[in-house]
C-alpha atoms as a PDB file:
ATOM      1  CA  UNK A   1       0.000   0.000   0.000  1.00  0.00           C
ATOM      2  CA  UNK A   2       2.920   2.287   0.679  1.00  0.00           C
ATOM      3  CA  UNK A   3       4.596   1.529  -2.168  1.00  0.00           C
ATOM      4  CA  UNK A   4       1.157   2.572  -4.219  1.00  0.00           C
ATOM      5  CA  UNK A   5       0.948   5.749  -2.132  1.00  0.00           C
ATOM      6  CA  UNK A   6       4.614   6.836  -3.303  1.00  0.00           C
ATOM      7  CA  UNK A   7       4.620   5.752  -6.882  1.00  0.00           C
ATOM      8  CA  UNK A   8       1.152   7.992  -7.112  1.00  0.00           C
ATOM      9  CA  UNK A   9       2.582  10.822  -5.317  1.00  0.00           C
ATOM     10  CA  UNK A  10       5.805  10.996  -7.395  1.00  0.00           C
ATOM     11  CA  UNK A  11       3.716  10.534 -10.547  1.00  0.00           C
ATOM     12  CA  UNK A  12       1.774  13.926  -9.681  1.00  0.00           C
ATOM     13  CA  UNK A  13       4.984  15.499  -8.807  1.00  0.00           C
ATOM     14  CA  UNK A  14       6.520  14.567 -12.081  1.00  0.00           C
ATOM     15  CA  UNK A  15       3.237  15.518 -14.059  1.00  0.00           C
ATOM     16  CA  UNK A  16       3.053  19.364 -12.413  1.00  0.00           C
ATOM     17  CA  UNK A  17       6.648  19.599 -12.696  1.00  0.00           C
ATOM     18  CA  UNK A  18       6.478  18.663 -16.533  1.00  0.00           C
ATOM     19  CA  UNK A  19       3.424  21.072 -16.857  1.00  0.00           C
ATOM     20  CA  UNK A  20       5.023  24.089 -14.972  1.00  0.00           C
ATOM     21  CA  UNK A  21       8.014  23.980 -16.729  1.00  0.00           C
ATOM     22  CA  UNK A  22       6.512  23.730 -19.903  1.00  0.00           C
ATOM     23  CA  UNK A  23       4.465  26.584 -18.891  1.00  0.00           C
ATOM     24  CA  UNK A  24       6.992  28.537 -18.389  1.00  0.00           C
ATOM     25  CA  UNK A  25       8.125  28.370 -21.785  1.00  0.00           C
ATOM     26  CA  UNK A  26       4.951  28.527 -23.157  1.00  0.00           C
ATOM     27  CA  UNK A  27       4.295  31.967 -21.537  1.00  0.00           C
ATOM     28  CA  UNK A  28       7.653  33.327 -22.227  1.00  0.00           C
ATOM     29  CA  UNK A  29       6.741  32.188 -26.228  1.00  0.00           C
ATOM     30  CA  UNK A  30       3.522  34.029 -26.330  1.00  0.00           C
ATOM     31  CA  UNK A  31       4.648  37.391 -24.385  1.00  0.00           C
ATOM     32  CA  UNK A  32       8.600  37.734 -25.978  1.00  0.00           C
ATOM     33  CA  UNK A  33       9.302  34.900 -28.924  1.00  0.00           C
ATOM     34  CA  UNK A  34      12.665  36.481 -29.052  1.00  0.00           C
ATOM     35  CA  UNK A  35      13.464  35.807 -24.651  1.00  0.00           C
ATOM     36  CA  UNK A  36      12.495  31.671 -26.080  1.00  0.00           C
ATOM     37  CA  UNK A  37      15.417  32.575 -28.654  1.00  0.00           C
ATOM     38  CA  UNK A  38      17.643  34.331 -26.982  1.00  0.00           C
ATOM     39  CA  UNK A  39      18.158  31.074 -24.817  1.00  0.00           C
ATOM     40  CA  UNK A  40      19.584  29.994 -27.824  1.00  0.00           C
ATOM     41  CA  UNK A  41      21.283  32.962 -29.397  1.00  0.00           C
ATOM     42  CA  UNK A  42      19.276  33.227 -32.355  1.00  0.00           C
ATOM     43  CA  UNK A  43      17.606  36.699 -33.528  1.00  0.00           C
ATOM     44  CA  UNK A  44      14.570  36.259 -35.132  1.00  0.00           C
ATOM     45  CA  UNK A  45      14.393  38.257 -38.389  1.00  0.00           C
ATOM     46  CA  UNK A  46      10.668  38.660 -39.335  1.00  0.00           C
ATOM     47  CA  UNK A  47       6.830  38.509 -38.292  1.00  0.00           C
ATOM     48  CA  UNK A  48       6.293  35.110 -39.708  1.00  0.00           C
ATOM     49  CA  UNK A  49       9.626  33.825 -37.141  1.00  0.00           C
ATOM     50  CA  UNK A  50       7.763  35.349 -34.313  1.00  0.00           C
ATOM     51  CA  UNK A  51       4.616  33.611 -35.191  1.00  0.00           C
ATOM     52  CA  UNK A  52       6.076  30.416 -35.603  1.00  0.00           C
ATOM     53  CA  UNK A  53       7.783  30.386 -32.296  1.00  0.00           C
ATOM     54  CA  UNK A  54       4.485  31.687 -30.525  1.00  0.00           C
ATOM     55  CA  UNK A  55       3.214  28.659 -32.241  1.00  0.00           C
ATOM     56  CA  UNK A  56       5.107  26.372 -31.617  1.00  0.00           C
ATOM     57  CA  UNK A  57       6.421  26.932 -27.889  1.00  0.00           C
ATOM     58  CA  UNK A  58       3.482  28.820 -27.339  1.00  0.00           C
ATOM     59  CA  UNK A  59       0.505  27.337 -28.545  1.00  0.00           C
ATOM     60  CA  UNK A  60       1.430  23.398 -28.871  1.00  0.00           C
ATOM     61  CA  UNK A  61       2.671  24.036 -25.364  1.00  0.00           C
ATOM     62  CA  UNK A  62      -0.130  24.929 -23.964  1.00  0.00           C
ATOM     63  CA  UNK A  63      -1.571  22.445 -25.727  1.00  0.00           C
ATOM     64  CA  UNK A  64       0.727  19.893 -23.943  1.00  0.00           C
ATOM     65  CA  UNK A  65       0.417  21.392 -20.458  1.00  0.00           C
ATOM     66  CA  UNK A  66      -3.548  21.330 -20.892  1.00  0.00           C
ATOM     67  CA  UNK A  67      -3.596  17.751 -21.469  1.00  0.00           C
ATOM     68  CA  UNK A  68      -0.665  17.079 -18.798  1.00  0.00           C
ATOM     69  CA  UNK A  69      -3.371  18.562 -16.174  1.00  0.00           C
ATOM     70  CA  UNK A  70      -6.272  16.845 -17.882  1.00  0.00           C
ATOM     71  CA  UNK A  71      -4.542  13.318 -17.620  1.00  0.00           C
ATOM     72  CA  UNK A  72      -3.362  13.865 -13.757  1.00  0.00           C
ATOM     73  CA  UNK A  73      -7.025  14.049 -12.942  1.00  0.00           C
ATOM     74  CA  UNK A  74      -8.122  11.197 -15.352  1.00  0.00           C
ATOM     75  CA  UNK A  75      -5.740   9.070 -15.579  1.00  0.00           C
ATOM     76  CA  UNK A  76      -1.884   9.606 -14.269  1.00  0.00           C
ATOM     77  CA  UNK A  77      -0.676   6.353 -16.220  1.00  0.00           C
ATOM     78  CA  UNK A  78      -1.520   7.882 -19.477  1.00  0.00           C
ATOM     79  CA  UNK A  79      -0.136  10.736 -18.317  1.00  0.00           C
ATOM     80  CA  UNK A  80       3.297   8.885 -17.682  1.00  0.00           C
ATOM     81  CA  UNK A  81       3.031   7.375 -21.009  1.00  0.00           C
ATOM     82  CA  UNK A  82       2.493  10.837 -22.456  1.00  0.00           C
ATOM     83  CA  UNK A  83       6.022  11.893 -20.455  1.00  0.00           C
ATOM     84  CA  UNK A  84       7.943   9.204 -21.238  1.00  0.00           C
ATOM     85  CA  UNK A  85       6.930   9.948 -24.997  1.00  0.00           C
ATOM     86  CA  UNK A  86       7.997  13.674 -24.321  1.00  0.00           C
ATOM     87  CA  UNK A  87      11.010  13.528 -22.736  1.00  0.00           C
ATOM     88  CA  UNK A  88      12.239  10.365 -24.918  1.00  0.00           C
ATOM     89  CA  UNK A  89      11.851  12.203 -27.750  1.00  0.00           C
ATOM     90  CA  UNK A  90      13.365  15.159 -27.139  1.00  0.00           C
ATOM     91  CA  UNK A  91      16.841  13.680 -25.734  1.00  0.00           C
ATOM     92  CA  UNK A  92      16.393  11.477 -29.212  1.00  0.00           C
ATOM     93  CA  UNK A  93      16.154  14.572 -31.088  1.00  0.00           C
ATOM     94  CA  UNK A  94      19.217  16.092 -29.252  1.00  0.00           C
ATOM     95  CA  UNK A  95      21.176  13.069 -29.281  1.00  0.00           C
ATOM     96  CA  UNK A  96      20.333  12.838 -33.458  1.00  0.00           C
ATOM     97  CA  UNK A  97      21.512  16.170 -33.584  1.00  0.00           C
ATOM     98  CA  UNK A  98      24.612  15.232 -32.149  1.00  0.00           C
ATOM     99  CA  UNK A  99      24.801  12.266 -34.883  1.00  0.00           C
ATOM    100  CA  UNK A 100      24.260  14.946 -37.901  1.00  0.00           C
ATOM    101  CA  UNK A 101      25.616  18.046 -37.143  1.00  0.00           C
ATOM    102  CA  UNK A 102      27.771  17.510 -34.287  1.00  0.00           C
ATOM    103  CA  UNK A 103      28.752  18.214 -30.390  1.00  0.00           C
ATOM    104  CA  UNK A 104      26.166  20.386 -28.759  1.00  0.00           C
ATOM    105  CA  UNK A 105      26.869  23.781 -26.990  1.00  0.00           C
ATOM    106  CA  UNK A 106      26.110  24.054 -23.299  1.00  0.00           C
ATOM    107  CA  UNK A 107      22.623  24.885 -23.742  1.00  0.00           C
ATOM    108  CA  UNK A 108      21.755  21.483 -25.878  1.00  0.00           C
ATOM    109  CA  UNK A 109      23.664  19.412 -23.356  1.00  0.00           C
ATOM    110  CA  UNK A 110      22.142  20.698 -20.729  1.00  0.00           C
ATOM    111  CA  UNK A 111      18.789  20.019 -22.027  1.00  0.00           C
ATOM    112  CA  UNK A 112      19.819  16.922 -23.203  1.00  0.00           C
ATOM    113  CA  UNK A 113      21.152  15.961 -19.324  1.00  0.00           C
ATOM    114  CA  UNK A 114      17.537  17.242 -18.206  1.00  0.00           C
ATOM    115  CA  UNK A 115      15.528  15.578 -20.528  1.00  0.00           C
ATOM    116  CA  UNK A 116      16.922  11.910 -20.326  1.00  0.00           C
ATOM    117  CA  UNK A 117      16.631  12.221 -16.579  1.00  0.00           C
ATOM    118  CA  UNK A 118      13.091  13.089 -17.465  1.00  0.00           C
ATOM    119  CA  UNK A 119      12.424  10.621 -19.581  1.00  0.00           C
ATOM    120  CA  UNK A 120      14.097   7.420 -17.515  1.00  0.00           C
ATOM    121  CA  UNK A 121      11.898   8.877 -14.323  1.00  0.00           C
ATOM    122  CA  UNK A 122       9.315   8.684 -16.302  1.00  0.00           C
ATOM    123  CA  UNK A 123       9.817   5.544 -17.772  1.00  0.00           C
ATOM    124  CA  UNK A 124      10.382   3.943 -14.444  1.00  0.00           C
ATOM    125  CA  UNK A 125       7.268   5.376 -12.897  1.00  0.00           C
ATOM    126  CA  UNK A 126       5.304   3.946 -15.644  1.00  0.00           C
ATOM    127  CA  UNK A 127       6.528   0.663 -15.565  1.00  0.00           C
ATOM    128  CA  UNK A 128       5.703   0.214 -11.922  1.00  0.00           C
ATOM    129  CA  UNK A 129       2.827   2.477 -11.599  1.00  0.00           C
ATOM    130  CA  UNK A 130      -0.084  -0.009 -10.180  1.00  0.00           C
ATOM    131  CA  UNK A 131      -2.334  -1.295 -13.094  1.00  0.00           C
ATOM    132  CA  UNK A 132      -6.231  -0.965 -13.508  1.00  0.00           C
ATOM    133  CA  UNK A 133      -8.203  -3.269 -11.252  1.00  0.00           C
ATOM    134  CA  UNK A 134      -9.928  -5.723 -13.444  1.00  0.00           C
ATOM    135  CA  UNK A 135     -13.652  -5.050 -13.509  1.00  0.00           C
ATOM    136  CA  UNK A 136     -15.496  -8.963 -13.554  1.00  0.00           C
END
C-alpha cells in the first residue's frame, strides 16, 4: 500500500513539474518569442519567425500542459506514457543532432542531461505504476 501511495505521489509530482516547466516556456513564447530565442542565441528576423515560435512553444505548449493537467485528474498512467513519450523524444532529437551536425553547446547538453533524466523517471514510474483493477 505504501509503495502505491509513493509511486502515485511521485507521478503527480513529475506531471506538475512537466506542466510548470513547460508553462513557463509557453508563456515566455507568447509574451517575448525572441526571450524563447535568446536562450539559444538566435535573432529572429521577421513577423512570420515570431509567429512560428508563438506557435510552436506557445501554442502546442499549452496544448501539452492542458492535457498534462487533464490526464493527472483522469488518468496519471496515461499521463506517464504521455512523459515518457515527451522527454524520450526530445533527448532522441538532441542526441540525433549530435549524430548529424555535431557536439552540442552548453545549452543542448544541458537540455539533453535534463531531458533523459526526465524521460528514464518517467519511464520507471510507468513501468511500476499499479495497473487498472480488473472489472469482472
Amino acid at each position: 500500500m505504501k509503495h502505491n501511495r509513493f509511486v502515485n505521489v511521485a507521478s503527480a509530482v513529475l506531471i506538475l513539474f512537466s506542466a510548470f516547466s513547460l508553462l513557463m516556456v509557453s508563456a515566455m513564447a507568447f509574451f517575448s518569442p525572441q526571450m524563447v530565442m535568446d536562450l539559444v542565441h538566435v535573432k529572429l528576423p521577421n513577423n512570420d519567425a515570431f509567429s512560428s515560435i508563438r506557435g510552436v512553444y506557445g501554442g502546442v505548449g499549452l496544448t501539452i500542459v492542458i492535457s498534462l493537467v487533464y490526464l493527472l485528474v483522469k488518468d496519471k498512467k496515461q499521463a506517464l506514457g504521455f512523459l515518457t513519450m515527451l522527454w524520450g523524444f526530445y533527448a532522441l532529437s538532441r542526441l540525433i543532432t549530435v549524430v548529424a551536425e555535431g557536439p552540442l553547446g552548453d545549452f543542448g547538453s544541458r537540455w539533453l542531461g535534463i531531458e533523459s533524466v526526465l524521460f528514464i523517471c518517467s519511464a520507471v514510474l510507468l513501468t511500476i505504476y499499479p495497473g487498472t483493477p480488473k472489472k469482472a
